[in-house]
C-alpha atoms as a PDB file:
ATOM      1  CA  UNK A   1      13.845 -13.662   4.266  1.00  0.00           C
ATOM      2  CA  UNK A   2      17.653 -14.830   4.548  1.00  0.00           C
ATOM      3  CA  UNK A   3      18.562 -17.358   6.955  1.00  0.00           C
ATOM      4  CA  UNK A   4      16.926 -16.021  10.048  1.00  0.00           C
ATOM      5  CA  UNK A   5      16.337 -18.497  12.584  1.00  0.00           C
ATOM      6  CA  UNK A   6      14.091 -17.433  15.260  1.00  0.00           C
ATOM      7  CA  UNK A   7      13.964 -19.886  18.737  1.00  0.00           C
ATOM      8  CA  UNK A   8      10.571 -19.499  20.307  1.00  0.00           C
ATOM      9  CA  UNK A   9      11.040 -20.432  24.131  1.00  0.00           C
ATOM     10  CA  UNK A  10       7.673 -20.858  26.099  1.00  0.00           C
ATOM     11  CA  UNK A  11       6.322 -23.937  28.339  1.00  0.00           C
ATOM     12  CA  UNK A  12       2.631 -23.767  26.317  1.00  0.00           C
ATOM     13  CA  UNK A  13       2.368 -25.781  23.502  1.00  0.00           C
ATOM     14  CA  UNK A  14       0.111 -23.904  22.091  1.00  0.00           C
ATOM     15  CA  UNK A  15       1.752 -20.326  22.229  1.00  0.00           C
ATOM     16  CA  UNK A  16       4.809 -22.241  20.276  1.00  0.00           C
ATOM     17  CA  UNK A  17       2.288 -23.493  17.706  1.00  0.00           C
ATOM     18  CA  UNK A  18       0.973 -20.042  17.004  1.00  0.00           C
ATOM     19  CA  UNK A  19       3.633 -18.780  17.150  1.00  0.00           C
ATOM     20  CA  UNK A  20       5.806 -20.739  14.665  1.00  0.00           C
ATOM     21  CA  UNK A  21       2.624 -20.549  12.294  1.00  0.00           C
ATOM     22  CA  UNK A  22       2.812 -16.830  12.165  1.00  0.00           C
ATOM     23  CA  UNK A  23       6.531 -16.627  12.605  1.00  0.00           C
ATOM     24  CA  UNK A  24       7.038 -19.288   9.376  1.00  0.00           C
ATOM     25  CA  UNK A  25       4.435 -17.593   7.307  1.00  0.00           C
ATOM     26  CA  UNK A  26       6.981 -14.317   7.076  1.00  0.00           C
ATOM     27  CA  UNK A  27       9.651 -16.655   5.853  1.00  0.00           C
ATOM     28  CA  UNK A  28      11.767 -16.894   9.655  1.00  0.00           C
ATOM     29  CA  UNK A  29      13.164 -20.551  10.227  1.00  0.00           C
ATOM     30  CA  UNK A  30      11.147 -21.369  13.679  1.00  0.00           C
ATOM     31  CA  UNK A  31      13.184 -23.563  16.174  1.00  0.00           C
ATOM     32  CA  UNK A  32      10.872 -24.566  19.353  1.00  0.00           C
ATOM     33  CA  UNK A  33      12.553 -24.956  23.110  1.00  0.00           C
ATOM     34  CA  UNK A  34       9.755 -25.932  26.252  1.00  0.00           C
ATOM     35  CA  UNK A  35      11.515 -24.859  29.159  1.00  0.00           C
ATOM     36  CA  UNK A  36      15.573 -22.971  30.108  1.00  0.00           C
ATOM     37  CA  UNK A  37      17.377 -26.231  29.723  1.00  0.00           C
ATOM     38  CA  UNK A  38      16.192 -26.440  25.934  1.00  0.00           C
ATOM     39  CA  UNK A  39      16.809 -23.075  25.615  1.00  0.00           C
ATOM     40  CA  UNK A  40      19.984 -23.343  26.044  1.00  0.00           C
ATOM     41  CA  UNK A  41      20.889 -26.405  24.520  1.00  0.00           C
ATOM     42  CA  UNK A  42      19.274 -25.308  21.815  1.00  0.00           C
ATOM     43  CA  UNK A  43      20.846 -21.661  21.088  1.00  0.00           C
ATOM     44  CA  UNK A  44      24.445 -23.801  21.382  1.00  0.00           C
ATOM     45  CA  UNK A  45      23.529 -26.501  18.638  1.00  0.00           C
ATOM     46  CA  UNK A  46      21.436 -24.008  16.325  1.00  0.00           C
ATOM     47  CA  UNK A  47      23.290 -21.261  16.921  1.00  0.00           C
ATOM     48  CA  UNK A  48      19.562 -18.481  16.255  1.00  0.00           C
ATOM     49  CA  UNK A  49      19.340 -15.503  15.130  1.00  0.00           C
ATOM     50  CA  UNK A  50      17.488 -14.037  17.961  1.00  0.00           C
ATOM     51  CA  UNK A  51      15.468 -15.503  20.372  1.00  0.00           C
ATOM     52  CA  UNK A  52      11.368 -14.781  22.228  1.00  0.00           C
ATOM     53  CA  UNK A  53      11.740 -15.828  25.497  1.00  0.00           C
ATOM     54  CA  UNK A  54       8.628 -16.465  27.972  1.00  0.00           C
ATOM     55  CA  UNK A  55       9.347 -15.192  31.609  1.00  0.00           C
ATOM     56  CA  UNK A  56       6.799 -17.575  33.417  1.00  0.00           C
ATOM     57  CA  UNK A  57       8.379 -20.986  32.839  1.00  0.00           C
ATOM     58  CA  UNK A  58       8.562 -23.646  35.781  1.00  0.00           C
ATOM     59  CA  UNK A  59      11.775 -25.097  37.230  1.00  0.00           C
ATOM     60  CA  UNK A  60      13.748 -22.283  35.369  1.00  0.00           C
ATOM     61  CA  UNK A  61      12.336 -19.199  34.895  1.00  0.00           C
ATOM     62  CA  UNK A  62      12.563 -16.518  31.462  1.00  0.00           C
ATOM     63  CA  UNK A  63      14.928 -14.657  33.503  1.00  0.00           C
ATOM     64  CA  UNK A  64      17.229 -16.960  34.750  1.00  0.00           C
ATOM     65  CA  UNK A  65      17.806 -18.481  31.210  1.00  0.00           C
ATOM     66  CA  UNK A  66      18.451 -15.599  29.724  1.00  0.00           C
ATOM     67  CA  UNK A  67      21.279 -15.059  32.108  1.00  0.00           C
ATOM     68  CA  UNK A  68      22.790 -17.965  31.254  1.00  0.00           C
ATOM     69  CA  UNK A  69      22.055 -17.921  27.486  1.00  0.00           C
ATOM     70  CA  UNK A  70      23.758 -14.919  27.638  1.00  0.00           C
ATOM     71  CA  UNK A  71      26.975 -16.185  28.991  1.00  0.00           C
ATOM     72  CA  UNK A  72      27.231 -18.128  24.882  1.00  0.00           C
ATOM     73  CA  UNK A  73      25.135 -16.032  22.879  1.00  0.00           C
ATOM     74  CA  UNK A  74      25.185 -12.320  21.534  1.00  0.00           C
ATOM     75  CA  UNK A  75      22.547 -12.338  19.474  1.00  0.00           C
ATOM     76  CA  UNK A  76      18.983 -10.269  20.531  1.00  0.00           C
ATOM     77  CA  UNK A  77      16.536 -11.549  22.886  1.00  0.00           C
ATOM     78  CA  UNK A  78      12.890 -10.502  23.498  1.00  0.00           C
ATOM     79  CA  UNK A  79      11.638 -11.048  26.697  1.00  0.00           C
ATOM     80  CA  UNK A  80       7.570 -11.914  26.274  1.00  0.00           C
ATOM     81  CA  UNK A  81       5.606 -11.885  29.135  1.00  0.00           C
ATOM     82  CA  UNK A  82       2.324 -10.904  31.279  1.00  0.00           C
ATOM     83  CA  UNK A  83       4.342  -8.571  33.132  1.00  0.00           C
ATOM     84  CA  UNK A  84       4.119  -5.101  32.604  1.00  0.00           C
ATOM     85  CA  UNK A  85       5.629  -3.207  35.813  1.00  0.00           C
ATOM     86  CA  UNK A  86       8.794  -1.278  35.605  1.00  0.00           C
ATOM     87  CA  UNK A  87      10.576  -3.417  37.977  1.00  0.00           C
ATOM     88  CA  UNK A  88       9.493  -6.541  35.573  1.00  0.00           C
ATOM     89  CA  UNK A  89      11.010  -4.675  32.750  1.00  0.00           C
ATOM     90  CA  UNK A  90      14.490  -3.617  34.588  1.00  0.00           C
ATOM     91  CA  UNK A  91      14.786  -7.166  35.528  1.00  0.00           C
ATOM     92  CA  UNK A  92      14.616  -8.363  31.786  1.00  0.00           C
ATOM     93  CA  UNK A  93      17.032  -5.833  30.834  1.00  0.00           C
ATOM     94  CA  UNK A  94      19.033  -6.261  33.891  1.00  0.00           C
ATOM     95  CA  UNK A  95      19.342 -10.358  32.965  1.00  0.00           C
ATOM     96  CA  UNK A  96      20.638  -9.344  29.338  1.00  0.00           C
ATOM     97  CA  UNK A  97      17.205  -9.096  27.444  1.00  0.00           C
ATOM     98  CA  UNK A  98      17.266  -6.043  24.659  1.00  0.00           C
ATOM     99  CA  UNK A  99      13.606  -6.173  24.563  1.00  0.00           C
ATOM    100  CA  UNK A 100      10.668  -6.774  26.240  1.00  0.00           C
ATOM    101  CA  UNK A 101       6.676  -7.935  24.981  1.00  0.00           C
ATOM    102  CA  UNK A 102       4.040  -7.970  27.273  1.00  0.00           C
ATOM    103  CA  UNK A 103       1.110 -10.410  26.497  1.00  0.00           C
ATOM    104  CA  UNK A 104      -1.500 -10.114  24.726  1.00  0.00           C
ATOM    105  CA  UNK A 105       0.516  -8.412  22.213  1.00  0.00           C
ATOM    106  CA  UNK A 106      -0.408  -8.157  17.900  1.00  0.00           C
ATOM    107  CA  UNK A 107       1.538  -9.912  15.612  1.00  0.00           C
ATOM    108  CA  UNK A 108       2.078  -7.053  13.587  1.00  0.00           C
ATOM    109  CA  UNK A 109       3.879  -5.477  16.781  1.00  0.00           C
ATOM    110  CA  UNK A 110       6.203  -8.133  17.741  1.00  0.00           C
ATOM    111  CA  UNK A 111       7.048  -8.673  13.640  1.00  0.00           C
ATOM    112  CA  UNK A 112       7.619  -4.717  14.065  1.00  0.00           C
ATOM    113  CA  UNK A 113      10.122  -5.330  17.442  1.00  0.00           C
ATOM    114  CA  UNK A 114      11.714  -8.509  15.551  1.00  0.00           C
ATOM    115  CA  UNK A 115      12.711  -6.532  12.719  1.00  0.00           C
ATOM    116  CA  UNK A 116      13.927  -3.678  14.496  1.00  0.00           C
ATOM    117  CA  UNK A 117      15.713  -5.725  17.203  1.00  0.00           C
ATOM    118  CA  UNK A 118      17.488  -7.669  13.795  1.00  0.00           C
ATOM    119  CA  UNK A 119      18.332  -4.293  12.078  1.00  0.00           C
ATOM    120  CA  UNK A 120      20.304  -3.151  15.490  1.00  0.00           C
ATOM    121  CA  UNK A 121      22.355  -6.260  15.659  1.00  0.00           C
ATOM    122  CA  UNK A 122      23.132  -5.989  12.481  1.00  0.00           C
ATOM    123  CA  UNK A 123      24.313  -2.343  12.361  1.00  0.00           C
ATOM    124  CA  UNK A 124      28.745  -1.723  12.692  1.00  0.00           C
ATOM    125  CA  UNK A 125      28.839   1.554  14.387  1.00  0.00           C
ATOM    126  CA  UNK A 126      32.441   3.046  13.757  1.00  0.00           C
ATOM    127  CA  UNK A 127      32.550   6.122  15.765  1.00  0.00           C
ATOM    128  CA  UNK A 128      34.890   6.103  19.107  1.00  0.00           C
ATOM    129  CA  UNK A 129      35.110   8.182  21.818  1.00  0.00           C
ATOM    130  CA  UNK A 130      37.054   8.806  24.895  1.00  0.00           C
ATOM    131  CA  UNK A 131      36.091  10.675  28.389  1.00  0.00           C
ATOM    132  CA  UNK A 132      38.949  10.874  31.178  1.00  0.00           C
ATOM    133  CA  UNK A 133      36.639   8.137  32.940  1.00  0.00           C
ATOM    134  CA  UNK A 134      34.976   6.505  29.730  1.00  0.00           C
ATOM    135  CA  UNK A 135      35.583   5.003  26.726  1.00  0.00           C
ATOM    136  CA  UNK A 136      32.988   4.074  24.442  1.00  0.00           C
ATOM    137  CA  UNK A 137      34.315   1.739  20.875  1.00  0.00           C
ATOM    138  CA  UNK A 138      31.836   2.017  18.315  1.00  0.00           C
ATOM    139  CA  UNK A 139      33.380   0.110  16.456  1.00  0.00           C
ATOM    140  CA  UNK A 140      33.942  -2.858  18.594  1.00  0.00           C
ATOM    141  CA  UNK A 141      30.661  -2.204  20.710  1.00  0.00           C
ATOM    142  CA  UNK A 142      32.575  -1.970  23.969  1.00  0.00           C
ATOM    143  CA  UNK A 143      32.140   0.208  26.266  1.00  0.00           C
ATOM    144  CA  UNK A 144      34.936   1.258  29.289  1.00  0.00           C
ATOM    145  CA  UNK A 145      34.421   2.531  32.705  1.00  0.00           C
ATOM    146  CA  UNK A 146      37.846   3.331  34.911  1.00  0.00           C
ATOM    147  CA  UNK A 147      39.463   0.881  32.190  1.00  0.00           C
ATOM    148  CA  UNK A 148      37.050  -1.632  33.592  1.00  0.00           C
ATOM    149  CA  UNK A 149      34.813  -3.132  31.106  1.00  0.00           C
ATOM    150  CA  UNK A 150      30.901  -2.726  31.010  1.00  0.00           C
ATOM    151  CA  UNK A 151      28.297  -4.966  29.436  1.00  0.00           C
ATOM    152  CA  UNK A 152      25.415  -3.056  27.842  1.00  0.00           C
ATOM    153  CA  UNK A 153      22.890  -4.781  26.657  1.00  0.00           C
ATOM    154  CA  UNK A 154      22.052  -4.282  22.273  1.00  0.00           C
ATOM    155  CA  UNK A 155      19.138  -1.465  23.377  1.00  0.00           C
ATOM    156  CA  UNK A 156      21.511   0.519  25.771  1.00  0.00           C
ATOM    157  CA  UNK A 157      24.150   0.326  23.400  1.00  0.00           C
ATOM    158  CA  UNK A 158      22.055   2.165  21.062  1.00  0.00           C
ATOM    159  CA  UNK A 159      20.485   5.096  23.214  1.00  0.00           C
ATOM    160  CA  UNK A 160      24.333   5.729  24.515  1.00  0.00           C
ATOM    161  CA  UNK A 161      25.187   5.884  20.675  1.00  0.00           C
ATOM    162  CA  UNK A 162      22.086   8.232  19.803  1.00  0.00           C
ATOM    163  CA  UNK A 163      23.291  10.162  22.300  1.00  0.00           C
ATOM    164  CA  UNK A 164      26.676  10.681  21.607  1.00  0.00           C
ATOM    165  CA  UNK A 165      26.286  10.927  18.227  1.00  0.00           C
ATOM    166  CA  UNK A 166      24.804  14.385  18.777  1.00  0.00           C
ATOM    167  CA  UNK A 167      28.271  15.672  20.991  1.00  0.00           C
ATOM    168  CA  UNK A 168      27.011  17.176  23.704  1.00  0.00           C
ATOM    169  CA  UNK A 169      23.970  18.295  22.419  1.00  0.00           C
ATOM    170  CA  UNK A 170      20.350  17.496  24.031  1.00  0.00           C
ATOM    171  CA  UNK A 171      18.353  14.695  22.365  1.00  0.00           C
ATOM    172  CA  UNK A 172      14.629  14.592  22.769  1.00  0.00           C
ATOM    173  CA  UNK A 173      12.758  11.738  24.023  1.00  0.00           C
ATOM    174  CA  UNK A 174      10.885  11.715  20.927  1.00  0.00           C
ATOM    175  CA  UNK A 175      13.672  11.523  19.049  1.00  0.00           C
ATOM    176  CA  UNK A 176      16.095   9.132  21.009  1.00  0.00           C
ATOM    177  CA  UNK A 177      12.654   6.106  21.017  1.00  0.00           C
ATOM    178  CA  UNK A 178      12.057   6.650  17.068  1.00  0.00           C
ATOM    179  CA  UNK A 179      16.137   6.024  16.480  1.00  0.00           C
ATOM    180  CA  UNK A 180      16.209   3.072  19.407  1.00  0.00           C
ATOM    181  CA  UNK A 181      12.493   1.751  18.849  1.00  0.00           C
ATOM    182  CA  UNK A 182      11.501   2.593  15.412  1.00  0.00           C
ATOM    183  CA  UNK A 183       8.983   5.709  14.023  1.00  0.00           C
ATOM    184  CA  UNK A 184       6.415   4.458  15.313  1.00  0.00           C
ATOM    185  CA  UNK A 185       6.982   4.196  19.196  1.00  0.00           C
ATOM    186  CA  UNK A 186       7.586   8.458  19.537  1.00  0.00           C
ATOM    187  CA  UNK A 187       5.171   8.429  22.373  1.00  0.00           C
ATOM    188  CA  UNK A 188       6.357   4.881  24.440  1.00  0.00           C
ATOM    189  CA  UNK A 189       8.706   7.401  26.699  1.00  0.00           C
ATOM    190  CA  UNK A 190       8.789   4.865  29.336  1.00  0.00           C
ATOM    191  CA  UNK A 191      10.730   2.144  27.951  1.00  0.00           C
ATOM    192  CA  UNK A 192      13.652   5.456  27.077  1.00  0.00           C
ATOM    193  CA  UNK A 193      13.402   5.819  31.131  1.00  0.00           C
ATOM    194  CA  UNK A 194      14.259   2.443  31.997  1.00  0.00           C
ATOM    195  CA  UNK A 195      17.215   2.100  29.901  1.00  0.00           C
ATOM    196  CA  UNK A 196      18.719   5.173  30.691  1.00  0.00           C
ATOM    197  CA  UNK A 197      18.176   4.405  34.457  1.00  0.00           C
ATOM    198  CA  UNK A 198      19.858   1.035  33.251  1.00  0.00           C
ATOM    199  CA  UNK A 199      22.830   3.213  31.925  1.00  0.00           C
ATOM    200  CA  UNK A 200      23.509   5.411  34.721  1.00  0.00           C
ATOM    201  CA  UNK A 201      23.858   2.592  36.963  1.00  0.00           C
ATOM    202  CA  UNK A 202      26.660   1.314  34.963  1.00  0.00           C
ATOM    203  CA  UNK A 203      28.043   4.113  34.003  1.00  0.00           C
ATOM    204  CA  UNK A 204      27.842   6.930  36.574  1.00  0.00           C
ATOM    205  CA  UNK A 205      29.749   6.826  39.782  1.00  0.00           C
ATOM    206  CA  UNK A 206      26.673   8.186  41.511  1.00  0.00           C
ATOM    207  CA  UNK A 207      23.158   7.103  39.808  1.00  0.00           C
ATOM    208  CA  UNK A 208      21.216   9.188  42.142  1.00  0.00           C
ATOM    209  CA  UNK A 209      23.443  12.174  40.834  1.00  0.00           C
ATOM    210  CA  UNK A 210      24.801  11.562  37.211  1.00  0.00           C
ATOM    211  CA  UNK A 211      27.167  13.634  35.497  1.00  0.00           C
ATOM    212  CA  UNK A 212      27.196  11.839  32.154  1.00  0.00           C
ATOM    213  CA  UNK A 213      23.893  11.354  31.186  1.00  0.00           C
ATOM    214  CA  UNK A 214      22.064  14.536  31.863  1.00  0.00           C
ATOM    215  CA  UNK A 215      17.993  14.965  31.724  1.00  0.00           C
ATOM    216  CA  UNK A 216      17.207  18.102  30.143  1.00  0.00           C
ATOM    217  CA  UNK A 217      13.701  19.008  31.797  1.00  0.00           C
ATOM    218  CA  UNK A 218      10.795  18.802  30.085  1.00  0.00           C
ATOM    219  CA  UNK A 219      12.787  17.821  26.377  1.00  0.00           C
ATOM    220  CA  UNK A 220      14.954  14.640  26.461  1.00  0.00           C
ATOM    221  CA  UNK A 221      18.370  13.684  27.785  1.00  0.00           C
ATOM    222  CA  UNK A 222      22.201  14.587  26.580  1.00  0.00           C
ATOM    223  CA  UNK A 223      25.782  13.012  27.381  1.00  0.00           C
ATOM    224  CA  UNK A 224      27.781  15.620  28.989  1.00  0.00           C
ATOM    225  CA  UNK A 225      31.057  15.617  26.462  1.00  0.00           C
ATOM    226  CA  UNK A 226      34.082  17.044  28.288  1.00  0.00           C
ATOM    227  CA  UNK A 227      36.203  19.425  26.353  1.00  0.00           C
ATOM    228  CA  UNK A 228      39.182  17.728  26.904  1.00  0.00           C
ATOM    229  CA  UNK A 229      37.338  14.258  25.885  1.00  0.00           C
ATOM    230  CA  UNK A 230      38.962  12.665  22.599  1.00  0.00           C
ATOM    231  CA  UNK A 231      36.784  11.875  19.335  1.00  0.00           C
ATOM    232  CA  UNK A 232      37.131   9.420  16.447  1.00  0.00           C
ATOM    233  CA  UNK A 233      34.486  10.002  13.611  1.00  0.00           C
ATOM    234  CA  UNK A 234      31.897  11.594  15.608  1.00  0.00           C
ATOM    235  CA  UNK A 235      28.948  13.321  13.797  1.00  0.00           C
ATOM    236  CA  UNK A 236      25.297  12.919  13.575  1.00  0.00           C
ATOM    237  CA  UNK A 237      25.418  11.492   9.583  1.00  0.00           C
ATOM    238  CA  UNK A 238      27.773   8.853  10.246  1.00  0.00           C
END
């Protein structure tokens, strides 16, 4: 392992221990925060590499932190929590989170989500494209709506690239979870739904009716390429 610092935020004592045992034992650095305010103070002095975050905390809550981590850090974040409902996981993703745990939860799985999460944030996508109401800068991981500005989170990022990637073309959900989440989540369609949900609310003048990100019934989803829209390096193999 190289440098990879990994800040374990959770209010039980316990979970941290376990946690850094495991976590150390693969070679990560393991930096401990009890509550938000740690949290925080922490990811400005250590500057991590990613960070688990626990949603049940007292005084400030997983969610709440993460906002506000997010306003100095860029790095991933893994939400880990008892929550499993939809709404539990658009919140997470809605406060900046790019994944999401729920307890109990293997080891092997969230060393699995770690190391994809890592590879992601890693990655320099070069491509660029441009719709007459969209721009989306692979290369500089920004995305444009109107000429306004839209933060994606890492994970939405990455199903918007999948999916452009492929110009126009559908994508199945098969495919678009095994390039976002790794070969071995090809059935976990749910998490896909979320995020593009996520995505049409910041990208689509009308959610309820998008024109962007089509679903094509019964296979997977596509981004609706004008043929007037401009492209920089845009092909499947790049």
């Amino acid at each position: 392992m190289s440098n990879i610092t990994i800040l374990v935020v959770d209010d039980d004592l316990q979970i941290r221990r376990t946690l850094r045992t495991s976590l150390a034992g693969k070679g990560y650095d393991v930096i401990e925060a009890s509550n938000g305010q740690e949290a925080i103070e922490s990811v400005l002095r250590e500057r991590p590499s990613i960070v688990l975050l626990d949603v049940n905390m007292p005084d400030m809550n997983g969610l709440e932190t993460c906002r506000k981590i997010r306003r100095c850090f860029e790095g991933p974040i893994i939400m880990v929590t008892v929550r499993k409902a939809e709404h539990d996981k658009i919140a997470a993703l809605d406060a900046g989170a790019d994944d999401y745990v729920v307890k109990p939860f293997g080891m092997g799985e969230l060393l699995a989500r770690i190391r994809a999460t890592l590879r992601r944030s890693a990655e320099t996508p070069v491509q660029k494209i441009q719709f007459p109401e969209l721009t989306i800068d692979f290369e500089k991981r920004t995305v444009k709506v109107r000429g306004e500005r839209v933060h994606l989170t890492p994970r939405e990022f990455e199903v918007l690239r999948a999916l452009a990637i492929q110009q126009g073309k559908p994508v199945t959900h098969e495919k678009l979870v095994q390039t976002v989440w790794g070969p071995d989540h090809g059935e976990d369609t749910e998490n896909l739904r979320v995020v593009i949900k996520q995505l049409r609310k910041k990208l689509e003048k009308n959610p309820a009716n998008p024109r962007l990100i089509l679903t094509e019934p019964w296979t997977g989803y596509r981004l609706d390429i004008p043929a007037s829209s401009s492209r920089e390096d845009l092909s499947p193999d790049s």
